[in-house]
N, C-alpha and C. Protein backbone atom coordinates (compact mmCIF):
# COMPACT_ATOMS: atom_id res chain seq x y z
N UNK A 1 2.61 -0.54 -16.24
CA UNK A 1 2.18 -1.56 -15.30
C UNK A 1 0.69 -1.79 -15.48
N UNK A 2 0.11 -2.97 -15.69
CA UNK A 2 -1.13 -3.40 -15.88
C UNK A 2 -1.51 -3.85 -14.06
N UNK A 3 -2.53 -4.22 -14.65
CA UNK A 3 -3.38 -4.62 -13.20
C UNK A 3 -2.43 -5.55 -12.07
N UNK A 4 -2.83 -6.70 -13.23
CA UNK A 4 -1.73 -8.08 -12.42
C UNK A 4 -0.43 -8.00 -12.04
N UNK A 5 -0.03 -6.91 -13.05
CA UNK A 5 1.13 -6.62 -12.48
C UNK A 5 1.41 -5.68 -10.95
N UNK A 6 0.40 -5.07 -10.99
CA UNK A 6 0.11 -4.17 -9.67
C UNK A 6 -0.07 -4.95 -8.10
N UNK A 7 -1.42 -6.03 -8.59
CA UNK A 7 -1.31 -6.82 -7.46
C UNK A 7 -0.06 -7.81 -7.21
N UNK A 8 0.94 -7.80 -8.43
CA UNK A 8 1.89 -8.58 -7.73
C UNK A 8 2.86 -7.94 -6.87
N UNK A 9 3.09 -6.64 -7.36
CA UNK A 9 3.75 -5.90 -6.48
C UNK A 9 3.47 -5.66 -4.88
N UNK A 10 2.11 -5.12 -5.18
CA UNK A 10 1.44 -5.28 -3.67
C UNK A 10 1.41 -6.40 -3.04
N UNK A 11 1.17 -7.48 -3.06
CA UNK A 11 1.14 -8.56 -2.73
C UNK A 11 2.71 -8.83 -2.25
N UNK A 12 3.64 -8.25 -2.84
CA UNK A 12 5.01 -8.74 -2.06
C UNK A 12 5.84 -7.73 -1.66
N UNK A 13 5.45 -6.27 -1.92
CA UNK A 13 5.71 -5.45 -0.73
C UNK A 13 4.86 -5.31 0.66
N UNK A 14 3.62 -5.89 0.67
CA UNK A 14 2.64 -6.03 1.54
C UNK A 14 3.11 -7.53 2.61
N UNK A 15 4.01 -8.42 1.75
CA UNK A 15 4.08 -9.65 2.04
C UNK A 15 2.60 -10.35 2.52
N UNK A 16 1.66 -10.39 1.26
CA UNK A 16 0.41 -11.51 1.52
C UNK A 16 0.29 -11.93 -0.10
N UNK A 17 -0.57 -12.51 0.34
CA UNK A 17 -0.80 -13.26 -0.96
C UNK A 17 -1.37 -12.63 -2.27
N UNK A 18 -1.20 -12.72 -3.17
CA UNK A 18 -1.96 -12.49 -4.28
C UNK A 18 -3.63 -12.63 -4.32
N UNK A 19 -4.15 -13.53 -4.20
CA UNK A 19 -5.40 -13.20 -4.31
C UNK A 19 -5.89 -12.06 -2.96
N UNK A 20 -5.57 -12.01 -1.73
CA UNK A 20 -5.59 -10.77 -0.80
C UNK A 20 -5.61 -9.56 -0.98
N UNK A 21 -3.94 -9.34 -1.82
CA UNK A 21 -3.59 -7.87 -2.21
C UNK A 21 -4.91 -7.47 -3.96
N UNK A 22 -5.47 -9.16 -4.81
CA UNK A 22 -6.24 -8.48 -5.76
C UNK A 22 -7.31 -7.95 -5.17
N UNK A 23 -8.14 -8.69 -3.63
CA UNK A 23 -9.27 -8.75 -3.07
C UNK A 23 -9.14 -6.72 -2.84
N UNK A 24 -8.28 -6.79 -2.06
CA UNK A 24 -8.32 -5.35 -1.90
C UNK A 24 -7.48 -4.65 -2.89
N UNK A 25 -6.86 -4.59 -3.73
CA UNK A 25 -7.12 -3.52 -4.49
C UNK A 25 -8.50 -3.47 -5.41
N UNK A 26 -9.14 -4.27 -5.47
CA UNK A 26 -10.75 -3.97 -6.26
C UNK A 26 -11.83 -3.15 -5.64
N UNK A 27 -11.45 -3.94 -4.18
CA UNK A 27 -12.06 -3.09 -2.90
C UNK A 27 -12.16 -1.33 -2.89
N UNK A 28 -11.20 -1.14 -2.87
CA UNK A 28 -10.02 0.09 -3.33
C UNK A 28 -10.99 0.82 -4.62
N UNK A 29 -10.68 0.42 -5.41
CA UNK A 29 -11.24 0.95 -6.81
C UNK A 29 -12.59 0.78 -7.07
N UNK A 30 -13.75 0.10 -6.49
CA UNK A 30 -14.88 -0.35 -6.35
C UNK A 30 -15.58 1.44 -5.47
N UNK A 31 -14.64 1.22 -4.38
CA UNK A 31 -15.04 2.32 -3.66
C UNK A 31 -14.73 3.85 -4.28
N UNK A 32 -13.80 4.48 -4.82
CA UNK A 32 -13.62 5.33 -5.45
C UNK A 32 -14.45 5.35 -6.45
N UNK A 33 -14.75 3.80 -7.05
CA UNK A 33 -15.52 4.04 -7.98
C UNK A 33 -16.98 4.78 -8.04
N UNK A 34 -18.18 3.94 -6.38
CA UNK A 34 -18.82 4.20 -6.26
C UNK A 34 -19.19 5.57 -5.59
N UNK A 35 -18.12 5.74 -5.04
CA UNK A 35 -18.07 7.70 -4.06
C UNK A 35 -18.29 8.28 -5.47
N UNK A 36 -17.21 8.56 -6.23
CA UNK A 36 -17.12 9.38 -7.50
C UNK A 36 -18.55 9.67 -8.12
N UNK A 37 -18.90 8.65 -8.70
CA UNK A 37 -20.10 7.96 -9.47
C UNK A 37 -21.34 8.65 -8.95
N UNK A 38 -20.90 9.05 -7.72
CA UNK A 38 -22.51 9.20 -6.56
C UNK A 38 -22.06 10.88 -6.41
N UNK A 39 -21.14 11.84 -7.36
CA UNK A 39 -21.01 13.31 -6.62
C UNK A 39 -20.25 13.27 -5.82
N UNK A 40 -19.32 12.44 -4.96
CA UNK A 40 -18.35 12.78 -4.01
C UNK A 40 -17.28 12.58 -4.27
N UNK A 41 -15.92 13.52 -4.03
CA UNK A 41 -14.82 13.59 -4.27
C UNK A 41 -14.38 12.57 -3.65
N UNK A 42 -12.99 11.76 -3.91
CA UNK A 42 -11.99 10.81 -3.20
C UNK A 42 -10.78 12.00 -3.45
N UNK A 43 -10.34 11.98 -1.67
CA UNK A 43 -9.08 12.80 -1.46
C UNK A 43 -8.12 12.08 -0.71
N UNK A 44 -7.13 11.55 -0.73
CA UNK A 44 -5.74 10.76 -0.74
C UNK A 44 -4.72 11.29 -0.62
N UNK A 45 -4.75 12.05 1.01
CA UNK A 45 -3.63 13.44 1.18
C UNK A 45 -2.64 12.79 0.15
N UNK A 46 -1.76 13.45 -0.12
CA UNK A 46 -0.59 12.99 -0.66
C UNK A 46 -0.17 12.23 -2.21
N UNK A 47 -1.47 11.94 -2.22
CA UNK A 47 -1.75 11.26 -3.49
C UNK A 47 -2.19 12.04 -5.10
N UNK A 48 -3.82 12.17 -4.50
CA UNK A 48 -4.65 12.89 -5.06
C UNK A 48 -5.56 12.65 -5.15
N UNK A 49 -7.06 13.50 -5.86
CA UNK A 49 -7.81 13.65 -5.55
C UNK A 49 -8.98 13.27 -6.63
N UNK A 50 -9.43 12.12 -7.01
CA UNK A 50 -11.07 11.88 -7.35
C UNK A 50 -12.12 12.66 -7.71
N UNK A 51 -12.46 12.87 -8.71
CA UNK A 51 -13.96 13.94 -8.69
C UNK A 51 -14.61 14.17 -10.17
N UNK A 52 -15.51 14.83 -10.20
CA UNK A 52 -16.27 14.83 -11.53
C UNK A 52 -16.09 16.23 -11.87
N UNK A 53 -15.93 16.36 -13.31
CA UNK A 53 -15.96 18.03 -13.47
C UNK A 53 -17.54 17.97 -14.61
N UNK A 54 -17.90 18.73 -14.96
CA UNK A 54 -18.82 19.42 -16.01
C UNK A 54 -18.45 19.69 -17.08
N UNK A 55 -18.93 19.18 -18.63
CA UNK A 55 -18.27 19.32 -19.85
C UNK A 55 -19.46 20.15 -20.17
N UNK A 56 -19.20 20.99 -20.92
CA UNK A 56 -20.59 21.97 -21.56
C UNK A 56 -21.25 21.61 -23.13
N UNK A 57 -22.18 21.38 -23.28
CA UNK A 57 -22.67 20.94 -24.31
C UNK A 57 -21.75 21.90 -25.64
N UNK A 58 -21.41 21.43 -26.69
CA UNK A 58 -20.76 22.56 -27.86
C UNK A 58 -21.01 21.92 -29.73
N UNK A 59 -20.74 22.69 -30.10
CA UNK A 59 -20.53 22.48 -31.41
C UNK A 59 -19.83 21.55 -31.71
N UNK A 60 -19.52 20.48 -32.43
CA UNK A 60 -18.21 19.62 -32.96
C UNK A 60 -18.86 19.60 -34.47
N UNK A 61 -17.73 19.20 -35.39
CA UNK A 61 -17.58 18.77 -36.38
C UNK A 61 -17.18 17.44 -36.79
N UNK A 62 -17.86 16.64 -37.99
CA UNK A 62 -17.53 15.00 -37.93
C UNK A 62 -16.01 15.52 -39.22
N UNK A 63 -15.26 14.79 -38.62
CA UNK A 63 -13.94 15.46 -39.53
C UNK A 63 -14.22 14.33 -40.80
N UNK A 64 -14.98 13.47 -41.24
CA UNK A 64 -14.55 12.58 -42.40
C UNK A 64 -15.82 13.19 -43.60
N UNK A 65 -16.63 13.96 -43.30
CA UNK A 65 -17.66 14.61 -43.76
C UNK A 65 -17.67 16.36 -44.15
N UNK A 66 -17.61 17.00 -42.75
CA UNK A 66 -17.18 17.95 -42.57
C UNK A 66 -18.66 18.76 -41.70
N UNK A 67 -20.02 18.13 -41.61
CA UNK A 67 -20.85 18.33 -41.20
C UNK A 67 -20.64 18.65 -39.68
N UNK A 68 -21.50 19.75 -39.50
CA UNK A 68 -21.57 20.09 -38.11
C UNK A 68 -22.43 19.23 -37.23
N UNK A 69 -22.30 19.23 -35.64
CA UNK A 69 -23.09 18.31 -34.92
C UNK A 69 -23.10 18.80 -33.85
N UNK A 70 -24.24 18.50 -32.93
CA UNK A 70 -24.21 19.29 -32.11
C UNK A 70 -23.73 17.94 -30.39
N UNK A 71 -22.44 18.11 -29.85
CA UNK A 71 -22.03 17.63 -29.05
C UNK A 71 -22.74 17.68 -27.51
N UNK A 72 -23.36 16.74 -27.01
CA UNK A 72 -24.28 16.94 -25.81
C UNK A 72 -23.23 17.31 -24.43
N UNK A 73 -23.88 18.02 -23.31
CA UNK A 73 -22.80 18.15 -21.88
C UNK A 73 -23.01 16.86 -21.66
N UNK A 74 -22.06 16.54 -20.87
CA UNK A 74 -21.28 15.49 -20.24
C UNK A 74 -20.50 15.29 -18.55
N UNK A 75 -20.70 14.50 -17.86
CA UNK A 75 -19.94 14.79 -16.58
C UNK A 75 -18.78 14.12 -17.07
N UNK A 76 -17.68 14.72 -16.40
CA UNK A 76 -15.99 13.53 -16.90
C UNK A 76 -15.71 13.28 -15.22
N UNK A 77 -14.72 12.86 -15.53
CA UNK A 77 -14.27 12.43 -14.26
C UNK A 77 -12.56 13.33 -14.54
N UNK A 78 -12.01 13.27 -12.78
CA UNK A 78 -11.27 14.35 -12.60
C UNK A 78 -10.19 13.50 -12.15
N UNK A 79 -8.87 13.59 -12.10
CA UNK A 79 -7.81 13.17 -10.92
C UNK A 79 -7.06 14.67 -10.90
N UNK A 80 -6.50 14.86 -9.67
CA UNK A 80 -5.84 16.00 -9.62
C UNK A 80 -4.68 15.37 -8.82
N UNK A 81 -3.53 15.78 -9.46
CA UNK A 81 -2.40 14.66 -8.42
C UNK A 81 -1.70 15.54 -7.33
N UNK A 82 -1.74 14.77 -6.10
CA UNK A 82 -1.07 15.53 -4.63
C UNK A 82 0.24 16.16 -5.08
N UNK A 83 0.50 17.18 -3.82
CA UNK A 83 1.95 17.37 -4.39
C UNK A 83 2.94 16.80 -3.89
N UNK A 84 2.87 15.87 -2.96
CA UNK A 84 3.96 14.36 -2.71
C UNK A 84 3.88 13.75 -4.16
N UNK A 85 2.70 13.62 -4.81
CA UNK A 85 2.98 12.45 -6.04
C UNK A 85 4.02 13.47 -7.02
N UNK A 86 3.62 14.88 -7.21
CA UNK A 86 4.08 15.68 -8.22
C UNK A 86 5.47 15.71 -8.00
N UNK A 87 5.94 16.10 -6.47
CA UNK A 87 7.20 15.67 -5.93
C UNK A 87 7.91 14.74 -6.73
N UNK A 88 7.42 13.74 -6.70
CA UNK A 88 7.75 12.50 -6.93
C UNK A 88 8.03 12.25 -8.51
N UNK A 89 7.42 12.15 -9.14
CA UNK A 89 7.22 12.21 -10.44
C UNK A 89 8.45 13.57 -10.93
N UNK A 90 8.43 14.61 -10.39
CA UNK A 90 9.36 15.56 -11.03
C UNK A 90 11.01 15.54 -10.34
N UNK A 91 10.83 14.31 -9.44
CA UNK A 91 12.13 14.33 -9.03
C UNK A 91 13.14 13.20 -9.82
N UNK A 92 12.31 11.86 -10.79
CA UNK A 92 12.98 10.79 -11.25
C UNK A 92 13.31 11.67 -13.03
């Protein structure tokens, strides 16, 4: 499922319109975006949970060469899925 396809769904299990259900799902993702982005977790009982973890700076290798390089730390980003979603997912 792509985007548009998402707001169409929402949009007609929600029964509103399409541009409404896109307005807020951006809303939606704008905000997770900016909590995350800023150090704060997004938690979604049931869902899951938003957050940044810590990558540690390391060694890598360029595989078409074979030269070593030195890989910088990094923040990533995290989802950890509720256990209603895990439910869910391990029951279909």
């Amino acid at each position: 499922m792509n985007k548009q396809e998402l707001i169409d769904a929402v949009a007609s299990d929600a029964g509103t319109t399409k541009n409404e259900a896109e307005q807020t799902i951006n809303a939606v993702l704008a905000t997770i975006l900016n909590e995350v982005a800023a150090g704060r977790a997004v938690q979604l009982i049931g869902f899951g949970t938003f957050g940044t973890g810590d990558r540690s700076a390391r060694t890598g290798r360029n595989p078409a060469t074979g030269e070593t390089l030195q890989i910088a730390a990094a923040k990533t980003v995290k989802f950890t899925a509720g256990k209603a979603f895990k439910d869910a997912v391990n029951q279909s």
